[in-house]
Protein backbone atom coordinates (compact mmCIF):
# COMPACT_ATOMS: atom_id res chain seq x y z
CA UNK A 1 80.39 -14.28 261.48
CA UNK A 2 79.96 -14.37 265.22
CA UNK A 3 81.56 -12.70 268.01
CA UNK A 4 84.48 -14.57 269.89
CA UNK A 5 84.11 -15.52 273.44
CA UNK A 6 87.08 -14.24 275.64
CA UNK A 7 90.08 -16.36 276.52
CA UNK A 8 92.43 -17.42 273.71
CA UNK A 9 93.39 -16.37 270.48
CA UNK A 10 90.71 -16.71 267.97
CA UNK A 11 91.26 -17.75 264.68
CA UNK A 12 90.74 -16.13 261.26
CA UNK A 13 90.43 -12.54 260.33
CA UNK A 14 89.62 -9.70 262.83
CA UNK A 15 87.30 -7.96 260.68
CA UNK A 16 85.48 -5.62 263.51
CA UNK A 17 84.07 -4.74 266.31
CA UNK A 18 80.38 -5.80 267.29
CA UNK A 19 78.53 -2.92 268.95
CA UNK A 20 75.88 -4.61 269.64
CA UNK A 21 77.77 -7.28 271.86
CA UNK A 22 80.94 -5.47 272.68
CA UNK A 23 82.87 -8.00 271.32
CA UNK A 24 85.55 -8.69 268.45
CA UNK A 25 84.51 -10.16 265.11
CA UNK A 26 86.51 -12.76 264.15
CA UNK A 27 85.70 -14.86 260.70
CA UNK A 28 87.34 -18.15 259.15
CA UNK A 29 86.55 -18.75 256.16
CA UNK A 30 88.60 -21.85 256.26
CA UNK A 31 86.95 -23.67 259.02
CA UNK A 32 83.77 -23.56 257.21
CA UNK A 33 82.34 -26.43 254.25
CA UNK A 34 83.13 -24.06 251.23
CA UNK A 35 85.65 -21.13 251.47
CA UNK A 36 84.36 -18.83 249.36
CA UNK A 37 82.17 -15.63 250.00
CA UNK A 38 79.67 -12.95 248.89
CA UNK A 39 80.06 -9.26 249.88
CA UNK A 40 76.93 -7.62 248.49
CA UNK A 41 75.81 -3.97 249.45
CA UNK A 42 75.08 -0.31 247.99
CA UNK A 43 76.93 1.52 245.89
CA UNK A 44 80.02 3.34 248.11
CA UNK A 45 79.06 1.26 251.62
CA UNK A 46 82.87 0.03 252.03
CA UNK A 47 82.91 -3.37 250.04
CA UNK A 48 85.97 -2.86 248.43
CA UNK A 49 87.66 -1.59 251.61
CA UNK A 50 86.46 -4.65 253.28
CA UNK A 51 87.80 -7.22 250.86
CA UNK A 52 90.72 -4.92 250.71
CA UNK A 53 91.55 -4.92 254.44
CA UNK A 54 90.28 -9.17 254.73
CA UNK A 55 93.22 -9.27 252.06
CA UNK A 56 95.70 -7.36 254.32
CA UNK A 57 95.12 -9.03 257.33
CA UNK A 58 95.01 -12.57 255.64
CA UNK A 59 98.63 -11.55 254.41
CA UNK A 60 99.60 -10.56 257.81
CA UNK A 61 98.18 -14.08 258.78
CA UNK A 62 100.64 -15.61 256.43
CA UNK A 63 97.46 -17.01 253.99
CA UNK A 64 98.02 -15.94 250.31
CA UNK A 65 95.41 -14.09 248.34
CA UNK A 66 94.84 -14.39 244.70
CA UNK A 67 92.68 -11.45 242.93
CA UNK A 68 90.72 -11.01 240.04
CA UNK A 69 90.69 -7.56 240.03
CA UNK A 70 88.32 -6.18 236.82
CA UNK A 71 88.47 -2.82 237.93
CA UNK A 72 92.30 -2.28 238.52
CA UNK A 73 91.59 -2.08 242.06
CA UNK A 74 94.60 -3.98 243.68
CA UNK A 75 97.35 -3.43 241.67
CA UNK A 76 98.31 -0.98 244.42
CA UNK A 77 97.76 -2.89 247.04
CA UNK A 78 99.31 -5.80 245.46
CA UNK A 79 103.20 -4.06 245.14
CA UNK A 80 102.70 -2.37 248.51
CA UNK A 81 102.73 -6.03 249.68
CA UNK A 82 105.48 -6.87 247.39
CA UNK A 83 102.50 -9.27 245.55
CA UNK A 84 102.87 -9.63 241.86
CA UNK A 85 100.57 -8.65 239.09
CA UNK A 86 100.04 -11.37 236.34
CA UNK A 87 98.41 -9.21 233.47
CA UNK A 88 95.33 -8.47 231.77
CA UNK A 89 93.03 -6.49 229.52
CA UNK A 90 92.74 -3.11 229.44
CA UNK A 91 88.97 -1.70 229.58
CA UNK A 92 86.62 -2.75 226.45
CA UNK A 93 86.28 0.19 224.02
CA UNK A 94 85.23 1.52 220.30
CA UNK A 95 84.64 4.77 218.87
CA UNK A 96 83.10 5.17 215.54
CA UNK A 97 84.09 6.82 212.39
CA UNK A 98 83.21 10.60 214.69
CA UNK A 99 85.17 9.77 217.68
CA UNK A 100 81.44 8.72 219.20
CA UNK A 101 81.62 6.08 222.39
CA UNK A 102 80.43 2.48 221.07
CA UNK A 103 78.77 0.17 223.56
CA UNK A 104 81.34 -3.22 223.68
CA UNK A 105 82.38 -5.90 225.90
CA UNK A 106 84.28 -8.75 225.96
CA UNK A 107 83.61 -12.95 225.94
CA UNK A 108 85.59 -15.88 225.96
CA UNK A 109 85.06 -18.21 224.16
CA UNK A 110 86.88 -21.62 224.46
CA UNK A 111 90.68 -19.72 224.78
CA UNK A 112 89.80 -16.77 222.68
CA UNK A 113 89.01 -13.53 223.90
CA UNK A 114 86.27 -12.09 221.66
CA UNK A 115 85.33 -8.28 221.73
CA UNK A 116 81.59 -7.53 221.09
CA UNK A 117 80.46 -4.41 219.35
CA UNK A 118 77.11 -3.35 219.76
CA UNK A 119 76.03 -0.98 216.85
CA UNK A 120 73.19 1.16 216.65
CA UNK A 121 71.55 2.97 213.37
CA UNK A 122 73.44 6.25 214.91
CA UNK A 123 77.01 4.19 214.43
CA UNK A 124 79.10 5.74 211.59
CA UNK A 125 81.98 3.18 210.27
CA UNK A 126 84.32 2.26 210.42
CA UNK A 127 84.07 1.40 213.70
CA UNK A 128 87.72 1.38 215.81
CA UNK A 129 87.98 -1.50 218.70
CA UNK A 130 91.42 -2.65 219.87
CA UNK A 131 91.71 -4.80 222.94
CA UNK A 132 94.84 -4.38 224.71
CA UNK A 133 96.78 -6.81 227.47
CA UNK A 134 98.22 -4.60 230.24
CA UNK A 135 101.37 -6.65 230.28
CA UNK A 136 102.33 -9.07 227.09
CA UNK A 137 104.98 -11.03 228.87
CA UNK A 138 101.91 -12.19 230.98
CA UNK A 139 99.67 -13.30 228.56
CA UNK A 140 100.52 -16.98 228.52
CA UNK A 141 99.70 -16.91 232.09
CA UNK A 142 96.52 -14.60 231.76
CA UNK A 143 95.46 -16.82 229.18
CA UNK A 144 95.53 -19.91 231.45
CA UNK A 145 93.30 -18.28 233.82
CA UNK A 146 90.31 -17.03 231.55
CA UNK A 147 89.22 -20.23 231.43
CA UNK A 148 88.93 -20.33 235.20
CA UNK A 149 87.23 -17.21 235.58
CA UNK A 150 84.95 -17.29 232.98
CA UNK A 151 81.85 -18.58 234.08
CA UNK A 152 81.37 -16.40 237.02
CA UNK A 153 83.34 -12.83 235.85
CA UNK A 154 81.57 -12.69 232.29
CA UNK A 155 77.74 -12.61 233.93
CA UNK A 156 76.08 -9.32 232.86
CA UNK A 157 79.02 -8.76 229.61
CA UNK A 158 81.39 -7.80 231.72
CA UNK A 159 85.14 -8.80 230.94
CA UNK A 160 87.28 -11.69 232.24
CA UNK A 161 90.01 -9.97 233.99
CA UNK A 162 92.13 -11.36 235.78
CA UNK A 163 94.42 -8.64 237.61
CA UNK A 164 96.27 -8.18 240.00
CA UNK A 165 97.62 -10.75 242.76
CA UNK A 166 97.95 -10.08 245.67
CA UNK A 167 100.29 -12.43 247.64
CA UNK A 168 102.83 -12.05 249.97
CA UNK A 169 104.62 -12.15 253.72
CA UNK A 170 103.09 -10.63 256.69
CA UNK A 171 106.43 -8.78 257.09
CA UNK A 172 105.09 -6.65 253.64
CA UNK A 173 101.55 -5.82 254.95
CA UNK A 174 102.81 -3.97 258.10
CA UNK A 175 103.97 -0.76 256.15
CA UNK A 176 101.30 -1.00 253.09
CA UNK A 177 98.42 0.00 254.88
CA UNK A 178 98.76 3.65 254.83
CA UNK A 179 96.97 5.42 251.58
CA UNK A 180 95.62 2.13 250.19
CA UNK A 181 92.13 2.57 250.39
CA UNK A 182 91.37 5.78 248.16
């Protein structure tokens, strides 16, 4: 990202203000070779909020966003902009036979979701794991997209989710800003 030089309306995202420079930062993802991009920082530094507010004023830019939201993070933001949420799975869990917490986590494998119990010699069966779609008239449509997500959201265990979508007019972003960001 590099500041804009005065004179003319840049294109892309505003995403800030350069102190260093004075000047507005302006980004466009789709000018560049490959569109896509990495957001990496601490723990509570503002990454959501970023991606949050990129998604926001891409919407007010009339460019549609599509999110695969593992943390049920933009299902708000997604009706505030009238956007639609597809379905998905509900967080991985199992408790054994004394209510205990079970460590689990979900694959795919070929069109098959797959929940993976890890037991331990502490584990008392049976063992109760039940993985739940957030919305059953979506699942031919979540379905279609594991396969597409995969690779890249199942690194580390963690469950293919695909969530919420966030698409929509620029005409829907002006009064979903407020309270979105909590």
């Amino acid at each position: 990202m590099a500041p804009v030089a005065c004179g003319g309306a840049p294109a892309g995202v505003l995403y800030g203000y350069n102190t260093a420079s004075q000047g507005l930062v302006h980004w466009d993802r789709f000018a560049q070779d490959n569109h896509n991009a990495v957001i990496l920082g601490r723990s509570g530094s503002g990454k959501s909020y970023l991606v949050k507010l990129e998604v926001l004023r891409s919407l007010y830019r009339g460019i549609d966003a599509h999110v695969i939201d593992p943390e049920d993070e933009y299902t708000r933001l997604a009706s505030a902009v009238g956007g639609t949420f597809l379905g998905g799975f509900a967080a991985p869990w199992a408790k054994d036979a004394h209510g205990n917490p079970v460590p689990t986590s979900y694959r795919v494998d070929g069109s098959t979701l797959v929940q993976s119990v890890r037991i331990a010699d502490s584990t008392a069966f049976p063992v109760v794991a039940d993985p739940k779609w957030l919305d059953d008239a979506a699942k031919g449509v979540t379905a279609g997209m594991i396969g597409g997500c995969a690779a890249g959201a199942l690194a580390g265990g963690a469950g293919c989710v695909p969530g919420a979508v966030a698409s929509g007019l620029a005409g829907g972003v002006a009064g979903a800003v407020g309270g979105l960001f909590s």
